[in-house]
C-alpha atoms as a PDB file:
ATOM      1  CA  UNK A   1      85.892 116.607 109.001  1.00  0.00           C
ATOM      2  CA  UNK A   2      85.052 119.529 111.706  1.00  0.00           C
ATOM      3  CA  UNK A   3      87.605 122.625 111.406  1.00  0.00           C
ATOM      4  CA  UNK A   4      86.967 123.280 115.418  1.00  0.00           C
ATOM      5  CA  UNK A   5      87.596 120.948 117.953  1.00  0.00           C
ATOM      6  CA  UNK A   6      85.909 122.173 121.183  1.00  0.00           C
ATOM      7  CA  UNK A   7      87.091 120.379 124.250  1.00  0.00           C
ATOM      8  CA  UNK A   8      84.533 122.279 126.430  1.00  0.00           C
ATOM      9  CA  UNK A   9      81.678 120.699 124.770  1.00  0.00           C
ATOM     10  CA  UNK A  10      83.081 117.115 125.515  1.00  0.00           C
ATOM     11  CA  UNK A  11      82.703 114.657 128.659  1.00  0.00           C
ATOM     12  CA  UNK A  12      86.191 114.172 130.276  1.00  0.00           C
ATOM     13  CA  UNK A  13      85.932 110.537 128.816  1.00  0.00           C
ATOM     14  CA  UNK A  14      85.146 111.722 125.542  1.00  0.00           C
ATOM     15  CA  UNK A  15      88.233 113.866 125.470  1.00  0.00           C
ATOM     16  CA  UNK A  16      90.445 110.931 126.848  1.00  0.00           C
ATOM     17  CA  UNK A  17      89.317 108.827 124.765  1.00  0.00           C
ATOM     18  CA  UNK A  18      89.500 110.839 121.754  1.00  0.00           C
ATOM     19  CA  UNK A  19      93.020 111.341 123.101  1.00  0.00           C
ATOM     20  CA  UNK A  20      93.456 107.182 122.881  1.00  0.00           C
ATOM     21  CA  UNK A  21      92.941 107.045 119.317  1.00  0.00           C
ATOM     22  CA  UNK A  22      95.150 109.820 118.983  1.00  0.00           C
ATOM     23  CA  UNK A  23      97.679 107.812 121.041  1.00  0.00           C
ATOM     24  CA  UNK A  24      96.936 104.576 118.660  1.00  0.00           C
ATOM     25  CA  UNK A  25      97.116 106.852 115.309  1.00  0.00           C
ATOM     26  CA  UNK A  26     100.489 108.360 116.145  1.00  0.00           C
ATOM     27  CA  UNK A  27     101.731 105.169 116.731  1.00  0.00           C
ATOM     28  CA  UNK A  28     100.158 103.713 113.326  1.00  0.00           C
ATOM     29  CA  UNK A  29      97.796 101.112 114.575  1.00  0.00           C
ATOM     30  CA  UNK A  30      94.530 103.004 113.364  1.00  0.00           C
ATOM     31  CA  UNK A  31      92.207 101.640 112.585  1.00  0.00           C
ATOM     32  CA  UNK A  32      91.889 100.553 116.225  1.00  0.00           C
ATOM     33  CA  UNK A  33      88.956  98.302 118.308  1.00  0.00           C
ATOM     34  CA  UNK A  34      87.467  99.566 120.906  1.00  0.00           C
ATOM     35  CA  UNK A  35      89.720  97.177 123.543  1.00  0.00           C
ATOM     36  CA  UNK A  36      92.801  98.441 122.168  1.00  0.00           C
ATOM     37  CA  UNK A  37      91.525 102.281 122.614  1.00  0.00           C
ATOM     38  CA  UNK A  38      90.397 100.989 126.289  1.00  0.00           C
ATOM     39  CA  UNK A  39      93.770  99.567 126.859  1.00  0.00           C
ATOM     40  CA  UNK A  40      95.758 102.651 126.028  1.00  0.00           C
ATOM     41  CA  UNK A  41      93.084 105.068 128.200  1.00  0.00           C
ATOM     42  CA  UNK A  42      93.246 102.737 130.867  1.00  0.00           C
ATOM     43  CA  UNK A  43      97.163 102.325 130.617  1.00  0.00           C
ATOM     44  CA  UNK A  44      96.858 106.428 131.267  1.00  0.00           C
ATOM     45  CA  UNK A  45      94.671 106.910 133.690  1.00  0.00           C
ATOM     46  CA  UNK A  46      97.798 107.825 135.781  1.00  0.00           C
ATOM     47  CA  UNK A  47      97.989 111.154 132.802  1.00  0.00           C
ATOM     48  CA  UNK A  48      94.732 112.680 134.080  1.00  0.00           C
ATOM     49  CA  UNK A  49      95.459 115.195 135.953  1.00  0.00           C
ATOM     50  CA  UNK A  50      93.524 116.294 139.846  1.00  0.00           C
ATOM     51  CA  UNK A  51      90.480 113.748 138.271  1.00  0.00           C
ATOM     52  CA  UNK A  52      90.150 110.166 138.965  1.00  0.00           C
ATOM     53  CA  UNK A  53      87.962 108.296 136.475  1.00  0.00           C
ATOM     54  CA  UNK A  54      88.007 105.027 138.353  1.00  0.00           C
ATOM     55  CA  UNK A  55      87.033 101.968 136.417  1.00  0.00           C
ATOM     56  CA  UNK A  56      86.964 103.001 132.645  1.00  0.00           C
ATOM     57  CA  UNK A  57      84.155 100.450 131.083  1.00  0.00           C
ATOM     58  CA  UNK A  58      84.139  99.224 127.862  1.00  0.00           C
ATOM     59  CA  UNK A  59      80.752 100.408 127.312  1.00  0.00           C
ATOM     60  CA  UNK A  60      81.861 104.028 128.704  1.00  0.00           C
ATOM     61  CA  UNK A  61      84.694 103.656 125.657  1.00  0.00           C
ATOM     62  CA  UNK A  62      82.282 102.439 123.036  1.00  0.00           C
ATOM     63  CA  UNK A  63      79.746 105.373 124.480  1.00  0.00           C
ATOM     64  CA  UNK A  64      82.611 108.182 123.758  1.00  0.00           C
ATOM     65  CA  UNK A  65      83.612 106.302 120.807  1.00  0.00           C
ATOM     66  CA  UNK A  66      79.898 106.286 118.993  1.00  0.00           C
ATOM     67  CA  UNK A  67      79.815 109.785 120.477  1.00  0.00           C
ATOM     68  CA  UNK A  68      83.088 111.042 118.579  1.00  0.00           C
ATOM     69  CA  UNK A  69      82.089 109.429 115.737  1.00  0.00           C
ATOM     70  CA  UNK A  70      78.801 110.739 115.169  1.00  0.00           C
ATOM     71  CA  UNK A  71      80.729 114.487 115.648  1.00  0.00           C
ATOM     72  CA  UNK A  72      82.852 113.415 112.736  1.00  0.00           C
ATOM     73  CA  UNK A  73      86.351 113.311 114.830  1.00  0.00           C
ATOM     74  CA  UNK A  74      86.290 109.331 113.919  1.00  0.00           C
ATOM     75  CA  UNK A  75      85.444 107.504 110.838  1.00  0.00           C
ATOM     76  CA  UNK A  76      84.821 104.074 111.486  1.00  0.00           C
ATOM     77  CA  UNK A  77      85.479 100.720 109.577  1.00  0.00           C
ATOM     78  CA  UNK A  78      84.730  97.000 110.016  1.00  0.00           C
ATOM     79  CA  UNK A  79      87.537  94.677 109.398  1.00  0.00           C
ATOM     80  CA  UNK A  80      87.933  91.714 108.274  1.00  0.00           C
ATOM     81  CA  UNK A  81      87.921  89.331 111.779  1.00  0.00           C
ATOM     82  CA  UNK A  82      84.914  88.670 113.026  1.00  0.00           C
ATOM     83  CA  UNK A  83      83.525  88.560 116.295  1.00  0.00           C
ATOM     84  CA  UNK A  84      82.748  85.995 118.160  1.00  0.00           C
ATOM     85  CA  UNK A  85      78.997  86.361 117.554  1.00  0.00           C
ATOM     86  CA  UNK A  86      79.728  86.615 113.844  1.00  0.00           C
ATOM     87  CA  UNK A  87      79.612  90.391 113.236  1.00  0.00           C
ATOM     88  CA  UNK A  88      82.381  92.000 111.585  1.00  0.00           C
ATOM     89  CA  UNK A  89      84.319  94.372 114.541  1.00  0.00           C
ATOM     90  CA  UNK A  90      83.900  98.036 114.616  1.00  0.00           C
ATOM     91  CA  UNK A  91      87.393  99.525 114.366  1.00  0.00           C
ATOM     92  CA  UNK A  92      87.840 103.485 114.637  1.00  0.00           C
ATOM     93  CA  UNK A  93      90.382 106.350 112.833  1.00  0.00           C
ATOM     94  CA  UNK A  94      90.967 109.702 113.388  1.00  0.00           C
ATOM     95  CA  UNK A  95      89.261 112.029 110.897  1.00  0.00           C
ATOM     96  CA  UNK A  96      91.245 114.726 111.797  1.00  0.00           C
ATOM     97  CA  UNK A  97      94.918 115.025 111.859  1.00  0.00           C
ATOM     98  CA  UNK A  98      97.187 114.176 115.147  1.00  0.00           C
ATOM     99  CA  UNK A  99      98.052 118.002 115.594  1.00  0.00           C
ATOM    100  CA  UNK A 100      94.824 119.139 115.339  1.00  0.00           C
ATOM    101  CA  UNK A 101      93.662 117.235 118.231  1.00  0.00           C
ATOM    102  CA  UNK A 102      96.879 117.842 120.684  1.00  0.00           C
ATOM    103  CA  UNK A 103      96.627 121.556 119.687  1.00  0.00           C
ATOM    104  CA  UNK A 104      93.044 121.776 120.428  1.00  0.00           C
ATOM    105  CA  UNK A 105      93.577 119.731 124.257  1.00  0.00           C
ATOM    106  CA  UNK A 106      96.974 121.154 125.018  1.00  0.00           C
ATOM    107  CA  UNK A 107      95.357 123.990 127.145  1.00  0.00           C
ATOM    108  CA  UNK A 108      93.235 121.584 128.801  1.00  0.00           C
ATOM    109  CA  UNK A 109      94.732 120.911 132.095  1.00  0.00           C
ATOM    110  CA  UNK A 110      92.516 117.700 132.784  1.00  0.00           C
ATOM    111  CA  UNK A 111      94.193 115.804 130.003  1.00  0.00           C
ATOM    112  CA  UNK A 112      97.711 117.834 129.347  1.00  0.00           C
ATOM    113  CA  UNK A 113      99.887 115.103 130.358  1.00  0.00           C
ATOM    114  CA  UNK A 114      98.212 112.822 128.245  1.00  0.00           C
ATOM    115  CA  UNK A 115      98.785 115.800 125.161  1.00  0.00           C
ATOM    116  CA  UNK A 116     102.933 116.026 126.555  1.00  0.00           C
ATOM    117  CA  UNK A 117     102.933 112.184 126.257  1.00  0.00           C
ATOM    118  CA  UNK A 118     101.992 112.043 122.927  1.00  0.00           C
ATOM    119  CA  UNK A 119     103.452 114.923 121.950  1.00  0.00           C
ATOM    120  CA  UNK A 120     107.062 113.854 123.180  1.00  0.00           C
ATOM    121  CA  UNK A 121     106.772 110.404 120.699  1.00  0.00           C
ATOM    122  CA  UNK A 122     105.190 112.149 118.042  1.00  0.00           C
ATOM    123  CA  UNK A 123     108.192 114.872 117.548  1.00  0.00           C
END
């Protein structure tokens, strides 16, 4: 698990994103698909603030979500329901605790609504 989350070094939709899952594990319904983290990102679009990210792809998601992942701010796990191809579905967890994540983006202005949102459920 990383002790420093650096928002700088993140793509705006790796940082909402991120902030999805965050969304998903305060409201205990980690681990999450990808659809449901694209759901609650798109669902907040309105939270970004002076930055418009348009059409937010499922392939953009699963991008930031392999990305997050491989910087060890998600663990992943495959449950149990299988795709329609056969494959078992990725699902995705935080690997670092709520706080630490709406601590580390709470200065960011981009995504501070998003932070407040969260923030004001998870008190």
């Amino acid at each position: 698990m990383p002790d420093d989350l650096d928002p700088a070094s993140m793509t705006l939709i790796q940082r909402f994103v991120l902030l999805g899952v965050t969304h998903l594990a305060e409201r205990e319904e980690c681990p999450a698909h990808s659809a449901d983290v694209r759901r609650v990102c798109t669902e907040r679009l309105e939270d970004l603030d002076g930055d418009v990210l348009g059409n937010l792809s499922e392939p953009d998601v699963i991008r930031a979500l392999n990305r997050l992942e491989a910087d060890g701010l998600l663990e992943p796990a495959t449950v149990e329901d299988a795709s329609p191809v056969g494959k078992g579905r990725p699902t995705y967890s935080l690997n670092v605790e709520v706080e630490t994540v709406l601590d580390a983006f709470q200065d960011d202005e981009r995504v501070a609504h998003f932070v407040d949102r969260i923030r004001t459920r998870h008190a």
